[in-house]
Protein backbone atom coordinates (compact mmCIF):
# COMPACT_ATOMS: atom_id res chain seq x y z
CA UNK A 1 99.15 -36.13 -159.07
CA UNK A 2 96.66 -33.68 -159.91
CA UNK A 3 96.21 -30.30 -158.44
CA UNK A 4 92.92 -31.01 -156.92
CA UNK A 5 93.92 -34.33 -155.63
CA UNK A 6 97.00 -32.36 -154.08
CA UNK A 7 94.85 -29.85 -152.26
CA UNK A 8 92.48 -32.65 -150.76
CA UNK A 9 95.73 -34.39 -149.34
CA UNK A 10 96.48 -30.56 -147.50
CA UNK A 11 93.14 -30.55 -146.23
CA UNK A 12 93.30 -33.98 -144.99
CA UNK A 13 96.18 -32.75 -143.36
CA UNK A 14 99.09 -35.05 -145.06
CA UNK A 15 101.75 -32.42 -146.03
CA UNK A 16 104.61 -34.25 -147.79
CA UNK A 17 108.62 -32.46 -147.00
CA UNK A 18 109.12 -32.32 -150.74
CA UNK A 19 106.86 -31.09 -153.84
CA UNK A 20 107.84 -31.05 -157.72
CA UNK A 21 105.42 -28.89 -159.24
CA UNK A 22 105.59 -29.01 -162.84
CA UNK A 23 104.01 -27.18 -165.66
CA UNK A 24 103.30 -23.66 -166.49
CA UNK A 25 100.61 -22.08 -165.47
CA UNK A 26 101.74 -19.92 -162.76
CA UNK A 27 98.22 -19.31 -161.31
CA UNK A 28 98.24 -23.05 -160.48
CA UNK A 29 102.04 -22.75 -159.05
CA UNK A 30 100.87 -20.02 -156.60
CA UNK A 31 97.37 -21.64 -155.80
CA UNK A 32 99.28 -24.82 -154.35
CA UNK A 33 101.58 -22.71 -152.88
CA UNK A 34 98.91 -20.70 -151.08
CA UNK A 35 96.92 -23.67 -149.90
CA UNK A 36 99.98 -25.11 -148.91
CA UNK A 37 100.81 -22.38 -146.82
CA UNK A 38 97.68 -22.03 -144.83
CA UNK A 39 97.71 -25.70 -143.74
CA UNK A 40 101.69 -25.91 -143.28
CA UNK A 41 101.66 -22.90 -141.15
CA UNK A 42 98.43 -22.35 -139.91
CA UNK A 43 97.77 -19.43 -137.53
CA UNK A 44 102.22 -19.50 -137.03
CA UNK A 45 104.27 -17.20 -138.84
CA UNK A 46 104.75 -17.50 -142.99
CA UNK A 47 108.45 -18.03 -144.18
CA UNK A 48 108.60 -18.61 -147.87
CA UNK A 49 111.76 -18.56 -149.08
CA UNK A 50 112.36 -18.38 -152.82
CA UNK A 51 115.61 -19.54 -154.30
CA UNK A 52 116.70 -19.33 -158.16
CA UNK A 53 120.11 -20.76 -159.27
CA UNK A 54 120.51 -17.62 -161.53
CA UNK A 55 120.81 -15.41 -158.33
CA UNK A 56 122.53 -18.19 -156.06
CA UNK A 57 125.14 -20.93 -156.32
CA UNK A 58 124.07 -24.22 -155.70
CA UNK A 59 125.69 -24.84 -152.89
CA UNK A 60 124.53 -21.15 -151.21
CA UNK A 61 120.65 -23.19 -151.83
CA UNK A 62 121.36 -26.28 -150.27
CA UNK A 63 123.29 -24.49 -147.42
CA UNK A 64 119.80 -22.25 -146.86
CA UNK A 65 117.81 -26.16 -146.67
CA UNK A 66 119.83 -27.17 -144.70
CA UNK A 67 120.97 -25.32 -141.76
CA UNK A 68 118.41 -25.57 -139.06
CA UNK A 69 117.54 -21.95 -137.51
CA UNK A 70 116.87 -21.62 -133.63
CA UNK A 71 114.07 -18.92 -134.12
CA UNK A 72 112.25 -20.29 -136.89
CA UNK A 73 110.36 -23.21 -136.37
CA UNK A 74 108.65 -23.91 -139.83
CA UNK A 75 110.00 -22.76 -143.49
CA UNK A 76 108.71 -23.38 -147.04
CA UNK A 77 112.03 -23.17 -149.35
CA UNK A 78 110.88 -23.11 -153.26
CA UNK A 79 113.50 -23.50 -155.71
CA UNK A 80 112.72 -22.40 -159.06
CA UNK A 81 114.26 -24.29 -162.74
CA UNK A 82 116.19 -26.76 -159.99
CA UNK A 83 117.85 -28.41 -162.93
CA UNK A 84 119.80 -25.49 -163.76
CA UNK A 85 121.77 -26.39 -160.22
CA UNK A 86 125.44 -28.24 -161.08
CA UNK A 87 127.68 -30.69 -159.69
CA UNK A 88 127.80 -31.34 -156.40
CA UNK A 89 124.80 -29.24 -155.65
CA UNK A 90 122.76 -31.60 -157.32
CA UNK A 91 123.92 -34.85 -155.70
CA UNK A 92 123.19 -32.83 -152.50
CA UNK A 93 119.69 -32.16 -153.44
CA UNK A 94 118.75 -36.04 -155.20
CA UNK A 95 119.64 -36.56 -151.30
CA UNK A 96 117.36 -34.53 -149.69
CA UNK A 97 114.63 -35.62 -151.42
CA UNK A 98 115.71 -39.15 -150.78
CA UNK A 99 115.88 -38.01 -147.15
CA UNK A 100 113.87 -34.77 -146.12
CA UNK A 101 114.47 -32.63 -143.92
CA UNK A 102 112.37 -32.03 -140.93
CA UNK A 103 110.41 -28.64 -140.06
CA UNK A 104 110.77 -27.55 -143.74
CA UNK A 105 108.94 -28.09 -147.28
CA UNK A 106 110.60 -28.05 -150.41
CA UNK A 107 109.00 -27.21 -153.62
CA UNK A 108 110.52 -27.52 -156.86
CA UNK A 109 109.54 -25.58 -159.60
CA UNK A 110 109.74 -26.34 -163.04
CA UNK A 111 107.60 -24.57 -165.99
CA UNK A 112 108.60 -26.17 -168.89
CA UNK A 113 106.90 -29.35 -168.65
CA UNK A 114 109.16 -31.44 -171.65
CA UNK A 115 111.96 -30.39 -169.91
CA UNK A 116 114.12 -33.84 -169.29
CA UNK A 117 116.98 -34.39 -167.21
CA UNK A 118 118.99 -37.23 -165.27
CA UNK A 119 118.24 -34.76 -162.61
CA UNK A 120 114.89 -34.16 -163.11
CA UNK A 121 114.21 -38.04 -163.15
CA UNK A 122 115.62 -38.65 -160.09
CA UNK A 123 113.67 -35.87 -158.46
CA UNK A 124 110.51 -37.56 -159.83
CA UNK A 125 111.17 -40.93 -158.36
CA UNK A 126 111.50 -39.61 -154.97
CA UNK A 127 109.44 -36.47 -154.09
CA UNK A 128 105.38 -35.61 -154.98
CA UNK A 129 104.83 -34.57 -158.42
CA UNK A 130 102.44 -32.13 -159.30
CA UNK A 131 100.49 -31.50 -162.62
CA UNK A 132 100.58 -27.75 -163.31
CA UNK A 133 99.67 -27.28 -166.58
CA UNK A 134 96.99 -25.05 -168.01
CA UNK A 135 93.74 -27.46 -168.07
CA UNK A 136 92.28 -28.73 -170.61
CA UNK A 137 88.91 -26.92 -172.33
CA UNK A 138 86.65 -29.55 -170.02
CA UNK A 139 88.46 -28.55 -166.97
CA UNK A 140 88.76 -25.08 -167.74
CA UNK A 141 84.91 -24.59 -167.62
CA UNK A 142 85.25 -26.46 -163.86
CA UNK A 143 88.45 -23.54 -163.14
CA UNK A 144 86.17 -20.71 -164.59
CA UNK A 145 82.77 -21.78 -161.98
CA UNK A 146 85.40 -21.85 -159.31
CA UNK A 147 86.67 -18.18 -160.00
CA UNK A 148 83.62 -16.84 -160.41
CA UNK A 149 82.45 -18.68 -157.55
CA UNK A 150 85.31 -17.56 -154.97
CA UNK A 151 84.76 -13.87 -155.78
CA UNK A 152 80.76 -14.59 -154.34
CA UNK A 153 79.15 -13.78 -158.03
CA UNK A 154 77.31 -15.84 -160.42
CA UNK A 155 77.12 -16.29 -164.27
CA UNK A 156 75.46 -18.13 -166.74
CA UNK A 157 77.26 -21.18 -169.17
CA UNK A 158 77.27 -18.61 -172.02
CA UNK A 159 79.19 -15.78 -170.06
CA UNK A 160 82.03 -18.54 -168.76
CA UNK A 161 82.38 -19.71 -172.56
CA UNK A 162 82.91 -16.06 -173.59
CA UNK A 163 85.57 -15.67 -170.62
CA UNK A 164 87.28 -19.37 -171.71
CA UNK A 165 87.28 -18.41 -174.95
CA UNK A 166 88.49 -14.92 -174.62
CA UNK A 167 91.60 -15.60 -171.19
CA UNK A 168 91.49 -19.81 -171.68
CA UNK A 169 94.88 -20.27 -172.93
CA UNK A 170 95.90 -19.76 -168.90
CA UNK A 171 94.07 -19.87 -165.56
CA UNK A 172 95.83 -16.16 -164.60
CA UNK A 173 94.57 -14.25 -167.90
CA UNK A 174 91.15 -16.40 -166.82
CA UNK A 175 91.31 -15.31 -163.35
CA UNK A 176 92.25 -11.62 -164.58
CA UNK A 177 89.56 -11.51 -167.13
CA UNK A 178 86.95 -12.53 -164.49
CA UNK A 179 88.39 -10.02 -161.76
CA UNK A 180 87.70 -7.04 -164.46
C-alpha cells in the first residue's frame, strides 16, 4: 500500500491492529506514525511505545503486547528491525499478527527494504504493508508542494527543482532544506 493511500484509510477512520512499514525514509516512518496517532488516539492520551530487539529480548517485547494494562486504554507498540527477534519470540509474534490484539496497534519497522526473511514473509501475508521508501523524482516534486505548502508559504517550479535537486535523495534532508 502506498503512504497516501494509508493516510486516506486513517482519515476514513479504518485503523488496522497491525502495520509493516517498510523502507527507509524515516520522514515517511514518522509521518504515518503521526497521522496514525492523531486518529488512533484522538483528543485521549498518546502512548507510543518503542521496542528494539537490541535493547530487549524477544520475549520481554511480546510480554509488553501482550499484557493488557488496567489504566491504559489505548497503546501504539512499534517494534523496530522485528526480524532480528529469535525463536520462540517470533512464532509468538507470526501469531499476533494472525490474531491482533485488541486496544493496541502494532507497527513494524523495517528500513532496509531487500531485506528477506521466512519471518518477514509471514509478517507480509498477514498484517498492512506500507511503502516507505524515498519517492521517486515525479513524486518528490508532489512531497516538495506539500512541505512547502504545510509551512503556509509558496514557491515557484524552479525553486522546488533547486530544493529536489539539492535534499531529493530523502524527504527529511527535503523537509530540512525547506524549513531553512
Amino acid at each position: 500500500m502506498k503512504i497516501k493511500e494509508a493516510i486516506g484509510s486513517l482519515k476514513k477512520d479504518v485503523i488496522y491492529p497491525i502495520y509493516y512499514l517498510k523502507g527507509n525514509d524515516h520522514f515517511l516512518q514518522n509521518f504515518f506514525i503521526e497521522k496514525l496517532s492523531e486518529e488512533y488516539f484522538g483528543s485521549s492520551k498518546i502512548e507510543k511505545i518503542l521496542m528494539l530487539p537490541d535493547d530487549m529480548s524477544g520475549k520481554e517485547i511480546v510480554d509488553r503486547i501482550t499484557t493488557k494494562d488496567l489504566f491504559s486504554a489505548k497503546k501504539l507498540f512499534i517494534i523496530r528491525e522485528p526480524q532480528k527477534i529469535k525463536g520462540k519470540a517470533s512464532t509468538d509474534l507470526i501469531n499476533i499478527c494472525k490474531n491482533p490484539i485488541t486496544d493496541c496497534v502494532t507497527i513494524f519497522l523495517n528500513d532496509d527494504w531487500s531485506t528477506r526473511s521466512s519471518f518477514l514473509s509471514k509478517v507480509e501475508a498477514n498484517v498492512v504493508k506500507i511503502d516507505v521508501q524515498t519517492p521517486f523524482a515525479s513524486d518528490l516534486k508532489k512531497w516538495t508542494k506539500f512541505l512547502i505548502k504545510k509551512r503556509g508559504k509558496t514557491a515557484n517550479s524552479y525553486v522546488e527543482n533547486i530544493l529536489i535537486n539539492m535534499a531529493g535523495d530523502s524527504l527529511v534532508h527535503l523537509d530540512n532544506e525547506i524549513e531553512k
